[in-house]
C-alpha atoms as a PDB file:
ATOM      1  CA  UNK A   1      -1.006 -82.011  61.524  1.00  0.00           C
ATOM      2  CA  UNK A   2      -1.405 -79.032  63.793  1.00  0.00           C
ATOM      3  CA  UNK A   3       1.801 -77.252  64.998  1.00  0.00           C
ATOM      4  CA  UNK A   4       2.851 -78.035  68.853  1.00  0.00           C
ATOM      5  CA  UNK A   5       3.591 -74.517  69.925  1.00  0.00           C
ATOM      6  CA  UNK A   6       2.496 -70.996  68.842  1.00  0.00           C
ATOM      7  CA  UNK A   7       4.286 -69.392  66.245  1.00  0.00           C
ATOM      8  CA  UNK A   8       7.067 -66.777  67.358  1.00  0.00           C
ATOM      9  CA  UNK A   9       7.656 -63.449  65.524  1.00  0.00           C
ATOM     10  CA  UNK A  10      10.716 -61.430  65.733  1.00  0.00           C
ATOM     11  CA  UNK A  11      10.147 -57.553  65.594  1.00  0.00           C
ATOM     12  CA  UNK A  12      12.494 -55.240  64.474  1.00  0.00           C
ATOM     13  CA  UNK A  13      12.500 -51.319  64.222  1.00  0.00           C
ATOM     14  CA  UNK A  14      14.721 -50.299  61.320  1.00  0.00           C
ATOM     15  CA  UNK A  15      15.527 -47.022  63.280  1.00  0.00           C
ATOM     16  CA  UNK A  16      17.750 -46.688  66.631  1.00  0.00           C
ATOM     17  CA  UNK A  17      16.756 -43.540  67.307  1.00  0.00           C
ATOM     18  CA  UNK A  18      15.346 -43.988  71.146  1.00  0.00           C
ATOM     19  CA  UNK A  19      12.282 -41.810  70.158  1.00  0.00           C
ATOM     20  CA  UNK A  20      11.528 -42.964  66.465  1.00  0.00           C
ATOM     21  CA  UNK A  21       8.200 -43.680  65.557  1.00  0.00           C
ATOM     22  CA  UNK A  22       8.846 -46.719  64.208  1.00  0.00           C
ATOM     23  CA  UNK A  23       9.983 -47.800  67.597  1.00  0.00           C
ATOM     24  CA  UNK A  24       7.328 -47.373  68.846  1.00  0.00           C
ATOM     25  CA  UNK A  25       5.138 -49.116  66.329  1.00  0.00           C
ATOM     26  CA  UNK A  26       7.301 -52.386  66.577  1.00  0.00           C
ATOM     27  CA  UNK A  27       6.605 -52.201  70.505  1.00  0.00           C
ATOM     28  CA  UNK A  28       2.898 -51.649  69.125  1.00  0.00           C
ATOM     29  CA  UNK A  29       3.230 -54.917  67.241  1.00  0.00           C
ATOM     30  CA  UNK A  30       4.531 -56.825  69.711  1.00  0.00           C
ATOM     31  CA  UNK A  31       1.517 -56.417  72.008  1.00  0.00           C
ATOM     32  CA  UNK A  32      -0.777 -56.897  68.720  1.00  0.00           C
ATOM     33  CA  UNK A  33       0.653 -60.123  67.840  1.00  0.00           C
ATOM     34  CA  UNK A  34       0.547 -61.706  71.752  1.00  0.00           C
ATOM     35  CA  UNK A  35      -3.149 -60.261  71.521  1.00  0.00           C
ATOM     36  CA  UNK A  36      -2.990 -62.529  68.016  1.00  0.00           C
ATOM     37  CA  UNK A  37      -1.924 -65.882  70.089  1.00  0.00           C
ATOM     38  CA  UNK A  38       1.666 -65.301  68.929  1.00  0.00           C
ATOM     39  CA  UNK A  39       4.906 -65.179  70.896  1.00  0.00           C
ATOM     40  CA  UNK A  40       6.455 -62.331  69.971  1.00  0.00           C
ATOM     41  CA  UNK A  41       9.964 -60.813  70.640  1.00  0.00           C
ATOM     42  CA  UNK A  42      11.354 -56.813  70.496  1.00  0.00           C
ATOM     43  CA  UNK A  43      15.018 -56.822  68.934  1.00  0.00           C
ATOM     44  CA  UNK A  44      16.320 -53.437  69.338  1.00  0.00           C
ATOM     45  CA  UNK A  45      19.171 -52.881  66.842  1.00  0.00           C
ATOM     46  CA  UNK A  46      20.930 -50.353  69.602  1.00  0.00           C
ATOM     47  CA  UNK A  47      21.844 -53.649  71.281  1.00  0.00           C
ATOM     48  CA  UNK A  48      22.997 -55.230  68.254  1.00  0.00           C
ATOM     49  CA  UNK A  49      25.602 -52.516  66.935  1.00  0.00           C
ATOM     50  CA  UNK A  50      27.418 -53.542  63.758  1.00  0.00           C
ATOM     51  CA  UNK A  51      30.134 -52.392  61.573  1.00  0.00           C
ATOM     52  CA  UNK A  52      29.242 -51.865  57.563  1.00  0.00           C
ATOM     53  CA  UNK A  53      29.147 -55.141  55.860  1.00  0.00           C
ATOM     54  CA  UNK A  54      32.683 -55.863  54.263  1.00  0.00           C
ATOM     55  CA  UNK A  55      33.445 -59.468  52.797  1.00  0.00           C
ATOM     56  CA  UNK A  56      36.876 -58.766  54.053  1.00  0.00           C
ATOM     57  CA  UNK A  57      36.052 -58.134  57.546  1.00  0.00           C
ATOM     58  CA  UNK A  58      34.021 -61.235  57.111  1.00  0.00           C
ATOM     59  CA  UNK A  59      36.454 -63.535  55.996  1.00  0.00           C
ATOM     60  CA  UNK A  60      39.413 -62.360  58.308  1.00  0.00           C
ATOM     61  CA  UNK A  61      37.138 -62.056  61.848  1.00  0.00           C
ATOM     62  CA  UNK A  62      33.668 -64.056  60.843  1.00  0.00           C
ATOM     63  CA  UNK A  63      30.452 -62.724  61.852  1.00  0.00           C
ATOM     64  CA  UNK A  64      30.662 -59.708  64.408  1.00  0.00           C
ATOM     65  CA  UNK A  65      29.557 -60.554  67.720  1.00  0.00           C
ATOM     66  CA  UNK A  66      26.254 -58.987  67.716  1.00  0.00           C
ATOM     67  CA  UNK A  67      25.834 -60.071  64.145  1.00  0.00           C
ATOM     68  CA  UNK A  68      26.043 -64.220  65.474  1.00  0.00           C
ATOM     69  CA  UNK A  69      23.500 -62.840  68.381  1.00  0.00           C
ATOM     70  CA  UNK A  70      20.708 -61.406  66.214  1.00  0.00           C
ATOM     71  CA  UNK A  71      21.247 -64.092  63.793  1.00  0.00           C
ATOM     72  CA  UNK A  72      20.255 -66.345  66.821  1.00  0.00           C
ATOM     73  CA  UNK A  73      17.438 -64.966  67.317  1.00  0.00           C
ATOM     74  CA  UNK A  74      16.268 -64.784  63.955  1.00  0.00           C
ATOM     75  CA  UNK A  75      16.841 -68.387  63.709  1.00  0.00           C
ATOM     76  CA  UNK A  76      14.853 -69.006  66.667  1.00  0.00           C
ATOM     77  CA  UNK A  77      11.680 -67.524  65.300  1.00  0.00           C
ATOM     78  CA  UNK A  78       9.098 -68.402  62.604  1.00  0.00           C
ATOM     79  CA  UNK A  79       9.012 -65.209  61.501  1.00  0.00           C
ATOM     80  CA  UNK A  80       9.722 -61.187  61.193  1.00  0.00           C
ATOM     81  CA  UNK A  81       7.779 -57.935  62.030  1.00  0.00           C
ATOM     82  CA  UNK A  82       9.567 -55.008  60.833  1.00  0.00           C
ATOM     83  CA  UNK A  83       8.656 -51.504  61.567  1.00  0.00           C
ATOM     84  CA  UNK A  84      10.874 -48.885  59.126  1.00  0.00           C
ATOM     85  CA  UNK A  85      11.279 -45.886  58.784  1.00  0.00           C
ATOM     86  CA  UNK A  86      11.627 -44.026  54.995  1.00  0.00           C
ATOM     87  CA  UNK A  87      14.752 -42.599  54.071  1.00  0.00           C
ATOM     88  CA  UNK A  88      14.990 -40.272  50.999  1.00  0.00           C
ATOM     89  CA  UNK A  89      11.794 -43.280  49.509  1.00  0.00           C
ATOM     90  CA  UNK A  90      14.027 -46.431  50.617  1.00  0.00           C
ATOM     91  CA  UNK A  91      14.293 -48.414  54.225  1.00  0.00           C
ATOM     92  CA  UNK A  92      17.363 -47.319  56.147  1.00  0.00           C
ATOM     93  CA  UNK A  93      21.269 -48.440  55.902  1.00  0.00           C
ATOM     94  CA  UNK A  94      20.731 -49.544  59.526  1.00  0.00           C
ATOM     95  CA  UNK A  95      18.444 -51.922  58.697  1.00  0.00           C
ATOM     96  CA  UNK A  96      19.775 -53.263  55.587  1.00  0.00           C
ATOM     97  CA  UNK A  97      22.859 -53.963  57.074  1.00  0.00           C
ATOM     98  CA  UNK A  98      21.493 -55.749  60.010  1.00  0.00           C
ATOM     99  CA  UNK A  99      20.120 -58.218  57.209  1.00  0.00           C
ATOM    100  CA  UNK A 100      23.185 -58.505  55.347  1.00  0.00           C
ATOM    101  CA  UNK A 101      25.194 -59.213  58.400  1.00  0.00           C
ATOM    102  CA  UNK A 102      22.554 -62.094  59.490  1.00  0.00           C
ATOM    103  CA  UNK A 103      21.980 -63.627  56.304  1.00  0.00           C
ATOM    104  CA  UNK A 104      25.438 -64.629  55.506  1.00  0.00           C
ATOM    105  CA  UNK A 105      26.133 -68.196  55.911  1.00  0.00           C
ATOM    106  CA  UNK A 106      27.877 -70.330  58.887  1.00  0.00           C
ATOM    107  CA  UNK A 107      29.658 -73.031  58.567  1.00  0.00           C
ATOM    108  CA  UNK A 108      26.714 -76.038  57.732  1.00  0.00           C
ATOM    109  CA  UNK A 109      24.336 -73.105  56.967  1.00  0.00           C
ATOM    110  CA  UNK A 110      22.854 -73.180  53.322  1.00  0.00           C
ATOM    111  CA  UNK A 111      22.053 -69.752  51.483  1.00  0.00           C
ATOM    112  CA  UNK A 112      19.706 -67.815  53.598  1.00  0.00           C
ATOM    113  CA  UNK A 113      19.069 -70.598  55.777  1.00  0.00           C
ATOM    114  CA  UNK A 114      17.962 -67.864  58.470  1.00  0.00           C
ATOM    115  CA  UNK A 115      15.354 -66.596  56.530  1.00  0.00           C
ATOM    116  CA  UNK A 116      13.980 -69.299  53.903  1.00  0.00           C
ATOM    117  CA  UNK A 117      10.405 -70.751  54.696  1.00  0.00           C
ATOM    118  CA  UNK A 118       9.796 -67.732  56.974  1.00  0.00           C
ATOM    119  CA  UNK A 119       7.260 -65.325  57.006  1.00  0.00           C
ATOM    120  CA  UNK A 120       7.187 -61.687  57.492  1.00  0.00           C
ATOM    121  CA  UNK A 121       5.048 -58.353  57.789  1.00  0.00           C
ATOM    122  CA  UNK A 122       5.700 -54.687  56.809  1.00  0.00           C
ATOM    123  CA  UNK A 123       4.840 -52.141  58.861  1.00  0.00           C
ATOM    124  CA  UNK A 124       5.699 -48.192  58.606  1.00  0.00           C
ATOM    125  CA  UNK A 125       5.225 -44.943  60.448  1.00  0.00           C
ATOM    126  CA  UNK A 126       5.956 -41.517  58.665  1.00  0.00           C
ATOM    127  CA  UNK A 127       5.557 -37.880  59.323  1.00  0.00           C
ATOM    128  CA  UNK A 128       4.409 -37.985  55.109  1.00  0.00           C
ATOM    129  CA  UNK A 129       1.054 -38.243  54.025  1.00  0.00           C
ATOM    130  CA  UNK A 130       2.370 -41.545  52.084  1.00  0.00           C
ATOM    131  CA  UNK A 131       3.402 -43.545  55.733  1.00  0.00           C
ATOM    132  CA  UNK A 132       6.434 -44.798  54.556  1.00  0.00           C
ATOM    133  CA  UNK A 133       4.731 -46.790  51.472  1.00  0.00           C
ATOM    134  CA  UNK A 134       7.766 -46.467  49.245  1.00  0.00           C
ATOM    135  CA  UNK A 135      10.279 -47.318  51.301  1.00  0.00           C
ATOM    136  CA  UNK A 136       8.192 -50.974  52.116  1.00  0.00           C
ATOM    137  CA  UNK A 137       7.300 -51.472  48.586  1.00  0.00           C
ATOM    138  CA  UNK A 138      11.443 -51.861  48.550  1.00  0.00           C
ATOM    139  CA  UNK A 139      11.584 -53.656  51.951  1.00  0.00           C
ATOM    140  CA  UNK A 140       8.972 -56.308  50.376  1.00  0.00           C
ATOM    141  CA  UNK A 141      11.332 -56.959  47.415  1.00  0.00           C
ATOM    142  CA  UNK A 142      14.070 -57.358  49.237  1.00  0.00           C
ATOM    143  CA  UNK A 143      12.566 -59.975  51.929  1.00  0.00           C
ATOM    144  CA  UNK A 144      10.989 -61.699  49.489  1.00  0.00           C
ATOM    145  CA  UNK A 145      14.188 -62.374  46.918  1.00  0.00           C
ATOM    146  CA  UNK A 146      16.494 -63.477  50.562  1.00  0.00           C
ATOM    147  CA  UNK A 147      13.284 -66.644  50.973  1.00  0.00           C
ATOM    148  CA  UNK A 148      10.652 -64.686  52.844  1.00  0.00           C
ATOM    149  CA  UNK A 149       6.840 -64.826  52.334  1.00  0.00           C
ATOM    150  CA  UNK A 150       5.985 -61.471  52.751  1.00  0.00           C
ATOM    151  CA  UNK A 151       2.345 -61.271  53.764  1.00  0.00           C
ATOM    152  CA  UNK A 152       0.103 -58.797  51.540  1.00  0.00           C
ATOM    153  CA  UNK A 153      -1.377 -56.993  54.638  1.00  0.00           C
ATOM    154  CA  UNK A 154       0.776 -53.753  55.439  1.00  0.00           C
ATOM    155  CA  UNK A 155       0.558 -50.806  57.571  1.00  0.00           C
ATOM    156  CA  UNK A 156       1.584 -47.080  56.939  1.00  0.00           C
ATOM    157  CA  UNK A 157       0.726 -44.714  59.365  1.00  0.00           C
ATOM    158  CA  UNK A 158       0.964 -40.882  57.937  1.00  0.00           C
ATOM    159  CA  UNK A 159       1.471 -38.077  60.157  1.00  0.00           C
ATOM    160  CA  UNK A 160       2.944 -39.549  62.164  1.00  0.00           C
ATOM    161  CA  UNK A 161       3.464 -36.732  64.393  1.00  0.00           C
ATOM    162  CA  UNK A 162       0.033 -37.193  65.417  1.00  0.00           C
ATOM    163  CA  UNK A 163      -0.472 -40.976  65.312  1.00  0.00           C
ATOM    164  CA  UNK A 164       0.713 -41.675  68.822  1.00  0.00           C
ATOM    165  CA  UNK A 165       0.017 -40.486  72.516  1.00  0.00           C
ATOM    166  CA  UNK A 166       2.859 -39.587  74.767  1.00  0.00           C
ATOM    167  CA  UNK A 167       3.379 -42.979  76.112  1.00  0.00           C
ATOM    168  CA  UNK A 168       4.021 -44.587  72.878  1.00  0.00           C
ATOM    169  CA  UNK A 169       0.103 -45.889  71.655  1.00  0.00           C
ATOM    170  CA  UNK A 170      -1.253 -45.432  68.470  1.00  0.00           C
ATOM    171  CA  UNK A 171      -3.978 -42.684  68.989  1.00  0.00           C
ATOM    172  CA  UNK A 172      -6.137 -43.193  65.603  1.00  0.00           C
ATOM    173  CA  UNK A 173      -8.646 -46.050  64.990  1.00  0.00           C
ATOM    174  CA  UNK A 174      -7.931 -46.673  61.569  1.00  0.00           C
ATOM    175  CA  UNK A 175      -4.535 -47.113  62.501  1.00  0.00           C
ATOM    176  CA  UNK A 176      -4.974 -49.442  65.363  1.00  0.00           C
ATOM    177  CA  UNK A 177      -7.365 -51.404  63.465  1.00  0.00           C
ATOM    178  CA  UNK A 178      -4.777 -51.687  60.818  1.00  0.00           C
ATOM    179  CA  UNK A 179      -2.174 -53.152  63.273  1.00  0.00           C
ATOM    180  CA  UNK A 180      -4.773 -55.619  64.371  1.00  0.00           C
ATOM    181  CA  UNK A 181      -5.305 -57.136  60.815  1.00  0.00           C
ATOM    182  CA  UNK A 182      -1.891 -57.262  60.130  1.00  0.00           C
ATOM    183  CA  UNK A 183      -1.244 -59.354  63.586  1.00  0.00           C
ATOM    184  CA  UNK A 184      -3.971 -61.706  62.783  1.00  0.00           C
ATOM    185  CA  UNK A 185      -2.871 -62.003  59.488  1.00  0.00           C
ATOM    186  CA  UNK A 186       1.054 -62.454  60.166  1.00  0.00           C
ATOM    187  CA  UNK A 187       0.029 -64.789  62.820  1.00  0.00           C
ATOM    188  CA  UNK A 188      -2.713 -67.204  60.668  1.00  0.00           C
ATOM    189  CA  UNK A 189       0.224 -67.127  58.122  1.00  0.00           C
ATOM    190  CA  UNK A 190       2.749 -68.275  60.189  1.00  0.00           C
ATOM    191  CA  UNK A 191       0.117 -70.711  62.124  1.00  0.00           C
ATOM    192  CA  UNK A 192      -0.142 -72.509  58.088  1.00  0.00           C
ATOM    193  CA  UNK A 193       3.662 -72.124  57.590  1.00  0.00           C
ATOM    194  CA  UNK A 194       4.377 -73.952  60.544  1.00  0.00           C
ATOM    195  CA  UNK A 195       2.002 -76.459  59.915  1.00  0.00           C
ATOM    196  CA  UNK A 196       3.060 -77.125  56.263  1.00  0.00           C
ATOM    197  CA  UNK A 197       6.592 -77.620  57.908  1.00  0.00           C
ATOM    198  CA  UNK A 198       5.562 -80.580  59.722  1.00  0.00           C
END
């Protein structure tokens, strides 16, 4: 059976910094997966400010506020786009938290109910000649032990300093054909998931 509707991808920047690179490759992605047949959705983690995971906090108050809201969302979409940063080789606190906030379960909710069966894609931009590679080779274990299919397309964009023009678009063709194969492929992958699902 083929799925009703076309598959819908939340993207997330792991960085909050208003003129991050990385936020401006998840706005990147957004248009590259729409251009994929995909409805996709920007979730800037500035709007979704969270205190440090702390099972106390948890058990006393429940889920923070913005915490419930971008769990919402997540569970409202087939699938994730993330777009982090590296910090010192890993993906940032900001992110990681974000995740451990929305993955913790609701009353009804099994374990990792937001993110089993989903799919996902990796994406990085870095002033290093590496792109970021390290810290998503730790961002791919990590969504793939919380339920995620992590597709094998990724993109690292080095230099990043260079990689972009002053309104935010990737400049180089390699990279923008990079973000192109990762849309199609994030969005055939999530086109099968859905359809396995049915």
């Amino acid at each position: 059976m083929q799925a009703t509707h076309p598959p819908k991808i939340l993207v997330l920047a792991g960085s909050a910094r208003l003129d991050s690179v990385n936020r401006k490759l998840a706005r990147e992605t957004v248009e590259a997966l729409r251009n994929s047949g995909v409805e996709a959705t920007l979730a800037d983690l500035r709007d979704f400010p969270m205190p440090i995971y702390d099972g106390d906090l948890e058990a006393g108050q429940g889920l923070p506020p913005a915490a419930t809201a971008l769990k919402r969302l997540a569970r409202e979409h087939d699938g994730f786009a993330i777009a982090s940063p590296e910090y010192n080789g890993s993906f940032p606190a900001l992110l990681k938290n974000a995740l451990d906030w929305i993955s913790r379960p609701e009353p009804g909710d099994r374990p990792l109910e937001v993110f089993r069966g989903k799919v996902a894609a990796i994406l990085s931009a870095s002033p290093s000649p590496g792109g970021g590679k390290r810290g998503l080779h730790q961002l791919r274990e990590l969504l793939e032990m919380m339920s995620v299919t992590v597709i094998p397309e990724q993109l690292t964009v080095a230099k990043s300093s260079t990689a972009f023009s002053a309104t935010g678009q990737l400049v180089r063709a390699e990279d923008m054909a990079g973000l192109q194969a990762v849309a199609a492929a994030l969005a055939q992958a999530a086109v099968l998931q859905q359809e396995a699902a049915v």
